[in-house]
PDB file of N, CA and C in Angstrom:
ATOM      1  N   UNK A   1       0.836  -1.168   0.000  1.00  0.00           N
ATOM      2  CA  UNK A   1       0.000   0.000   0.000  1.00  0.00           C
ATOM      3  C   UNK A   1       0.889   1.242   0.000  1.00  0.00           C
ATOM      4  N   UNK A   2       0.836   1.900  -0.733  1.00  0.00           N
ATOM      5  CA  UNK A   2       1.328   3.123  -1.114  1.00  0.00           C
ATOM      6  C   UNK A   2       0.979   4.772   0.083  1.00  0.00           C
ATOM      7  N   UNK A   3       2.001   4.836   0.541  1.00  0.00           N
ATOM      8  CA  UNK A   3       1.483   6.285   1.389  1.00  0.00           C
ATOM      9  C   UNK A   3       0.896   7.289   0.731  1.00  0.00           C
ATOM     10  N   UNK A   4      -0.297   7.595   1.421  1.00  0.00           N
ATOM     11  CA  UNK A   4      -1.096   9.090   0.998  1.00  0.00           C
ATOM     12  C   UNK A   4      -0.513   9.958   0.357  1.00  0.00           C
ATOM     13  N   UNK A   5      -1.161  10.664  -0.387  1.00  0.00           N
ATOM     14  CA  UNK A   5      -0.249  11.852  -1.129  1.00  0.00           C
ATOM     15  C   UNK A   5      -0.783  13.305  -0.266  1.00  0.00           C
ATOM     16  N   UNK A   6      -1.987  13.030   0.421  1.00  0.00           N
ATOM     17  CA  UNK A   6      -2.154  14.211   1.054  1.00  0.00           C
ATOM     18  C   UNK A   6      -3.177  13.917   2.158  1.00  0.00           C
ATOM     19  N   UNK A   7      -3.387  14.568   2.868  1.00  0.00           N
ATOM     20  CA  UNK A   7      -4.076  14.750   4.466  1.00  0.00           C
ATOM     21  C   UNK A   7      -5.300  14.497   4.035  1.00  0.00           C
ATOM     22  N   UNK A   8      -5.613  14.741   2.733  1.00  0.00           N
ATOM     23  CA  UNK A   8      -7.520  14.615   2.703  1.00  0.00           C
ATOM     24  C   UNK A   8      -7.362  13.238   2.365  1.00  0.00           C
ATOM     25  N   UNK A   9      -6.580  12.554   1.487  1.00  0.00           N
ATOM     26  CA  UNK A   9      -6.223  10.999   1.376  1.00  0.00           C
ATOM     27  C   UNK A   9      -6.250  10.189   2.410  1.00  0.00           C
ATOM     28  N   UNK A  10      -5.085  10.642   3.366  1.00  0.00           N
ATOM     29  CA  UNK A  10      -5.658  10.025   4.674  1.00  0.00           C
ATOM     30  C   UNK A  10      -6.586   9.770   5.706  1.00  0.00           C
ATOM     31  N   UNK A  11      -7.101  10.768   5.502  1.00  0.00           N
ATOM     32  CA  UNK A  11      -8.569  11.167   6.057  1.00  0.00           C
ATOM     33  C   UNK A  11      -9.807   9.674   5.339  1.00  0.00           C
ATOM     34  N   UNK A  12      -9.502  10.242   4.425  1.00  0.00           N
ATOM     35  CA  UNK A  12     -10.749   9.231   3.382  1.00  0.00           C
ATOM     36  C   UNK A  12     -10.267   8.073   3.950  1.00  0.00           C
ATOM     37  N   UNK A  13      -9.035   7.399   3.910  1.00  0.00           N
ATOM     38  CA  UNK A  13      -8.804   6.081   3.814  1.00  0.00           C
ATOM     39  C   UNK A  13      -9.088   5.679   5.543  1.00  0.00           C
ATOM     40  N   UNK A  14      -8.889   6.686   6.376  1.00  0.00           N
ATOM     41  CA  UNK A  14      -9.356   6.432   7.758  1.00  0.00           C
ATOM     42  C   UNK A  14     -11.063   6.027   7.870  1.00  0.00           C
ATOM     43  N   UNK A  15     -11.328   6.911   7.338  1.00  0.00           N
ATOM     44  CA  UNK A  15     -13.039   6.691   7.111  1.00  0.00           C
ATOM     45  C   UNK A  15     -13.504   5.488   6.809  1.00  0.00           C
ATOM     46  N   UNK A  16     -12.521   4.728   5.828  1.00  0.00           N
ATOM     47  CA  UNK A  16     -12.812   3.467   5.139  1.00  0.00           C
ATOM     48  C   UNK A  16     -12.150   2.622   5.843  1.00  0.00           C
ATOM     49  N   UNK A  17     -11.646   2.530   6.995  1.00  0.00           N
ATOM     50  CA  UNK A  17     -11.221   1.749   7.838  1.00  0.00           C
ATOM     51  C   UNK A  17     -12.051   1.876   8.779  1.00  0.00           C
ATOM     52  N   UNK A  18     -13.142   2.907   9.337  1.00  0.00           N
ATOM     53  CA  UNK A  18     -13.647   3.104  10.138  1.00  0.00           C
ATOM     54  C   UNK A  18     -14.955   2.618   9.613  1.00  0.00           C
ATOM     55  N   UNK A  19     -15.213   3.017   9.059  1.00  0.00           N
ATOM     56  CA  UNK A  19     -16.817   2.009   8.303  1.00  0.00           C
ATOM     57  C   UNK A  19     -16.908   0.617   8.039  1.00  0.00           C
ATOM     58  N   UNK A  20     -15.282  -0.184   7.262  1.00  0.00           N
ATOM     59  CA  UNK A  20     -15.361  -1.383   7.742  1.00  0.00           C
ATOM     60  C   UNK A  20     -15.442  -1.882   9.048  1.00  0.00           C
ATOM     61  N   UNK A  21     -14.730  -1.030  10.441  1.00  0.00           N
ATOM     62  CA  UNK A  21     -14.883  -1.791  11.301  1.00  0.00           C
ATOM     63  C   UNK A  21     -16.150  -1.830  12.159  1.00  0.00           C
ATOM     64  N   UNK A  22     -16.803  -0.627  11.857  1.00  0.00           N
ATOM     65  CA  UNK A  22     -18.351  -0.140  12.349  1.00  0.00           C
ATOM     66  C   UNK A  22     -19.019  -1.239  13.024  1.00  0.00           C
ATOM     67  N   UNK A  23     -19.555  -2.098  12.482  1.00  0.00           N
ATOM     68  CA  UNK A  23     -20.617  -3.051  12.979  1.00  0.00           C
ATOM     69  C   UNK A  23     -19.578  -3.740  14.684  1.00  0.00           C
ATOM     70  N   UNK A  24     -18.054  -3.784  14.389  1.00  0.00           N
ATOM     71  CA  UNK A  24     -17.431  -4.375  15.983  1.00  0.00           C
ATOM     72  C   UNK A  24     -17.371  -3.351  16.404  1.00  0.00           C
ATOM     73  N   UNK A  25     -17.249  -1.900  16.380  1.00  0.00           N
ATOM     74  CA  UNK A  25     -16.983  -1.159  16.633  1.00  0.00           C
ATOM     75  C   UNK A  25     -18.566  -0.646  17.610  1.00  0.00           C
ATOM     76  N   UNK A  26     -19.492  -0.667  17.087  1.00  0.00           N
ATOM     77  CA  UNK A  26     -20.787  -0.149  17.328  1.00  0.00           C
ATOM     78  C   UNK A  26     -21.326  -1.100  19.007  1.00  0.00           C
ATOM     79  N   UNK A  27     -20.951  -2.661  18.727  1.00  0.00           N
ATOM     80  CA  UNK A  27     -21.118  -3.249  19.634  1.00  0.00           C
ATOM     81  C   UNK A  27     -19.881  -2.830  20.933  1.00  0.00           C
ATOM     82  N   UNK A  28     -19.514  -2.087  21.109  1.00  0.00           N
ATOM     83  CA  UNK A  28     -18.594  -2.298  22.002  1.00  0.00           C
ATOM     84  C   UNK A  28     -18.312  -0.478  22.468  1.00  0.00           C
ATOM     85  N   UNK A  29     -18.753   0.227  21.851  1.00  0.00           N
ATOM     86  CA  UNK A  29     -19.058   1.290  22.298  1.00  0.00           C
ATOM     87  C   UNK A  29     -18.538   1.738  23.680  1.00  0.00           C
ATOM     88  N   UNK A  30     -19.634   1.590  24.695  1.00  0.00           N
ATOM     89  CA  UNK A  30     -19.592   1.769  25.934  1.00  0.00           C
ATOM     90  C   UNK A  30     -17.831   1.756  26.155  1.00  0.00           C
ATOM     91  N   UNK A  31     -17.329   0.401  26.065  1.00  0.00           N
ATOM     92  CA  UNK A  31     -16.380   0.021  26.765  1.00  0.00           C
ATOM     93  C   UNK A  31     -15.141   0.722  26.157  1.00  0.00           C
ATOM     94  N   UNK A  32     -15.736   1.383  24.985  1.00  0.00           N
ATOM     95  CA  UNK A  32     -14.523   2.396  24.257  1.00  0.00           C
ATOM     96  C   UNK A  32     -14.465   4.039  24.969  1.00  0.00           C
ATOM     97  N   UNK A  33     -15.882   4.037  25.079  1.00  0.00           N
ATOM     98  CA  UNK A  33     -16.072   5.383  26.061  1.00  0.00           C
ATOM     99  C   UNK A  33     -15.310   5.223  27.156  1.00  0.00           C
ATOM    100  N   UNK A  34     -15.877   4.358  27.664  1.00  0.00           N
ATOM    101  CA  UNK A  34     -15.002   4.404  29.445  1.00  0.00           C
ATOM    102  C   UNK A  34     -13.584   4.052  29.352  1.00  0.00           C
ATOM    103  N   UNK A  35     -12.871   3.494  28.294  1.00  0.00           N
ATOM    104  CA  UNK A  35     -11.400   3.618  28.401  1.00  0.00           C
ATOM    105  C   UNK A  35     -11.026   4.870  27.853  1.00  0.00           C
ATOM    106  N   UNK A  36     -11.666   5.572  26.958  1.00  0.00           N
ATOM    107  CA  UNK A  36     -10.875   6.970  26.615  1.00  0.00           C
ATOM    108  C   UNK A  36     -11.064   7.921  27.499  1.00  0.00           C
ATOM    109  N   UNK A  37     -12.460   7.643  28.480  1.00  0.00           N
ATOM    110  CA  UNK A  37     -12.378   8.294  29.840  1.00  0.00           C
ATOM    111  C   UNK A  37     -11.256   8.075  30.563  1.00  0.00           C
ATOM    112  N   UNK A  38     -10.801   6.787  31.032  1.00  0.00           N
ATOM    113  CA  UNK A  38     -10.088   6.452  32.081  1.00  0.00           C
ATOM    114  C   UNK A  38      -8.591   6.807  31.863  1.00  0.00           C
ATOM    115  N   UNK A  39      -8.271   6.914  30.274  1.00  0.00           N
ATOM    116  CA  UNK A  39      -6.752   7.266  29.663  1.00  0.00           C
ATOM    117  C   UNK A  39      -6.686   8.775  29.939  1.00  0.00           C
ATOM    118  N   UNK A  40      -7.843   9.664  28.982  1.00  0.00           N
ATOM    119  CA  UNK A  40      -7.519  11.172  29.685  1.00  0.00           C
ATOM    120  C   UNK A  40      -7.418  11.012  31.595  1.00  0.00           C
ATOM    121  N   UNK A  41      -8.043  10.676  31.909  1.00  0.00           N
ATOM    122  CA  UNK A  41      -8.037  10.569  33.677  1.00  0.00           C
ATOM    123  C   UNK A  41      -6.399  10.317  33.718  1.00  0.00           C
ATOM    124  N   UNK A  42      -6.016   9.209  33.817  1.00  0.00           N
ATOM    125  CA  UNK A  42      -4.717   8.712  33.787  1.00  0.00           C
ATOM    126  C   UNK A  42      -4.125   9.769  33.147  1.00  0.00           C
ATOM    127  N   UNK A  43      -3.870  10.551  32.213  1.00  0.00           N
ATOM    128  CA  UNK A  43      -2.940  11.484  31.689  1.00  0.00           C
ATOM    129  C   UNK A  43      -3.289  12.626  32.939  1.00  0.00           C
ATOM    130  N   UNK A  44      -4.034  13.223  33.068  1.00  0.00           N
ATOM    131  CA  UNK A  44      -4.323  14.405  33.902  1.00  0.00           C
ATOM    132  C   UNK A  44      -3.415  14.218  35.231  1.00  0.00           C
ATOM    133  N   UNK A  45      -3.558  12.837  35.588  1.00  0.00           N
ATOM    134  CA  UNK A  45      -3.608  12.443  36.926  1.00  0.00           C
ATOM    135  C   UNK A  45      -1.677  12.307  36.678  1.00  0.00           C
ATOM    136  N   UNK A  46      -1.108  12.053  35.909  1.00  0.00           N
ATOM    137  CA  UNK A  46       0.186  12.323  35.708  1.00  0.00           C
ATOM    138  C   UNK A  46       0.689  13.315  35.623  1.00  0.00           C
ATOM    139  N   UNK A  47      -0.437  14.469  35.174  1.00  0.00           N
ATOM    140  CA  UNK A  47       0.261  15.700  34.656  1.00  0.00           C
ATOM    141  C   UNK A  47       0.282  16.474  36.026  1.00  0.00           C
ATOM    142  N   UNK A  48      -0.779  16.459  37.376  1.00  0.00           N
ATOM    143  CA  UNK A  48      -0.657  16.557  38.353  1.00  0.00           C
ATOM    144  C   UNK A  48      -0.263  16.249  39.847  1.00  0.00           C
ATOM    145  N   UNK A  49       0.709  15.346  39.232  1.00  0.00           N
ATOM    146  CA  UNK A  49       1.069  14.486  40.102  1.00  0.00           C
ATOM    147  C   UNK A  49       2.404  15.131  41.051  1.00  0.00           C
ATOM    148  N   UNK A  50       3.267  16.042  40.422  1.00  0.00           N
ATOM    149  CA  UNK A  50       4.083  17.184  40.858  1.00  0.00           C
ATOM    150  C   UNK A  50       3.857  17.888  41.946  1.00  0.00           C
ATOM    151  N   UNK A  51       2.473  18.317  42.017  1.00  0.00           N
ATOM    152  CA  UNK A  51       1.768  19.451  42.953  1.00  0.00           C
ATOM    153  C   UNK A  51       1.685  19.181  44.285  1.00  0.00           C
ATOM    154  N   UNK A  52       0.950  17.752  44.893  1.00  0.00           N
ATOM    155  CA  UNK A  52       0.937  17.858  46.227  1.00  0.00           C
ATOM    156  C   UNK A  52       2.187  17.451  47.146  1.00  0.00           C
ATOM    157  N   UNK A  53       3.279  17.027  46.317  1.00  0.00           N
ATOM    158  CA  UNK A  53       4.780  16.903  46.697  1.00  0.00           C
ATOM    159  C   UNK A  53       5.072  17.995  46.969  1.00  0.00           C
ATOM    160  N   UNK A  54       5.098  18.635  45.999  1.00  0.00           N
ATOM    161  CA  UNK A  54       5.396  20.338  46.081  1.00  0.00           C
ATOM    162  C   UNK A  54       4.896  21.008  47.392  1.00  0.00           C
ATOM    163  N   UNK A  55       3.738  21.156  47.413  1.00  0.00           N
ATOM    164  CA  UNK A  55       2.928  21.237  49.125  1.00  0.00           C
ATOM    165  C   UNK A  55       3.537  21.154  50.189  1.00  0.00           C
ATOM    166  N   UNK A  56       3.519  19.561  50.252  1.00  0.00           N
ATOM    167  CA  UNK A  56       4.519  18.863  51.206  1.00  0.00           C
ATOM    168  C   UNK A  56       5.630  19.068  51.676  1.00  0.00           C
ATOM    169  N   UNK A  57       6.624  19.292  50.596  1.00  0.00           N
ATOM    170  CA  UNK A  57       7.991  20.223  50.850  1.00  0.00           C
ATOM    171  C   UNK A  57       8.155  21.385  51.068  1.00  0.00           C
ATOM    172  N   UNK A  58       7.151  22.324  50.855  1.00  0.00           N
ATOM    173  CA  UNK A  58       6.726  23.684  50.686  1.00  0.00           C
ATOM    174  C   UNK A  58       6.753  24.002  52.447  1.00  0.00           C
ATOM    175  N   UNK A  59       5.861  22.870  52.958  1.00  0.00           N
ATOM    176  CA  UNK A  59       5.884  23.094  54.442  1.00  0.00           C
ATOM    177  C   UNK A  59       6.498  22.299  55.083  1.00  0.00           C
ATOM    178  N   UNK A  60       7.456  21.849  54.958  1.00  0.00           N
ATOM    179  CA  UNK A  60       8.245  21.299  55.166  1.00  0.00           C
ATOM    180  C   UNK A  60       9.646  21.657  55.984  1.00  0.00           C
ATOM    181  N   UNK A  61      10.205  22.472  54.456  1.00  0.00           N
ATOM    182  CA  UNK A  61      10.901  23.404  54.526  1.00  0.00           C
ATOM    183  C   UNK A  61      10.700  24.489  54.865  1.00  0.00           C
ATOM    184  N   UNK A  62       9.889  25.084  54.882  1.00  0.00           N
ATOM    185  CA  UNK A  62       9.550  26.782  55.205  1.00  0.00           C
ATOM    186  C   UNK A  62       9.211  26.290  57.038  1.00  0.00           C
ATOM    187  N   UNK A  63       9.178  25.061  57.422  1.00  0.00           N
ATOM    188  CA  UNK A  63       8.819  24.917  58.741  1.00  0.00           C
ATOM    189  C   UNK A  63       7.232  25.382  59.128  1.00  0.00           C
ATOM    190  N   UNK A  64       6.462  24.403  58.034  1.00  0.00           N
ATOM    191  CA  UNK A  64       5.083  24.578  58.731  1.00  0.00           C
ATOM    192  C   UNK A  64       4.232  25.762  58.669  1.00  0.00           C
ATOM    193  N   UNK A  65       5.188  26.474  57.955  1.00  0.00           N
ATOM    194  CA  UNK A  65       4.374  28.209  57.922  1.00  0.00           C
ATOM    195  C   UNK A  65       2.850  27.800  57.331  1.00  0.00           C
TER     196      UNK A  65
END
């Protein structure tokens, strides 16, 4: 298979991968929702994960202020 020649190419040919898979795709729904829920969650939850350390040492060091 030959690479796209342009972004609207790829696009189309996504579409046509996405319509063949439709009918497994349709049944299973739900369980696609709640993992792309649970992955943004999981990313967030990494991206904030810095902060209450920070806190912690914050009063820590400053002695409880």
């Amino acid at each position: 298979m030959a690479r796209p020649k342009s972004t609207r190419d790829s696009v189309r040919r996504l579409g046509y991968v996405f319509t063949r898979l439709w009918p497994w795709i349709r049944d299973e729904r739900s369980l696609l929702a709640a993992s792309t829920v649970t992955l943004v969650a999981g990313v967030a939850m990494k991206l904030a994960e810095p902060w209450p350390l920070k806190f912690v040492l914050d009063r820590v060091l400053s002695g409880g202020a």
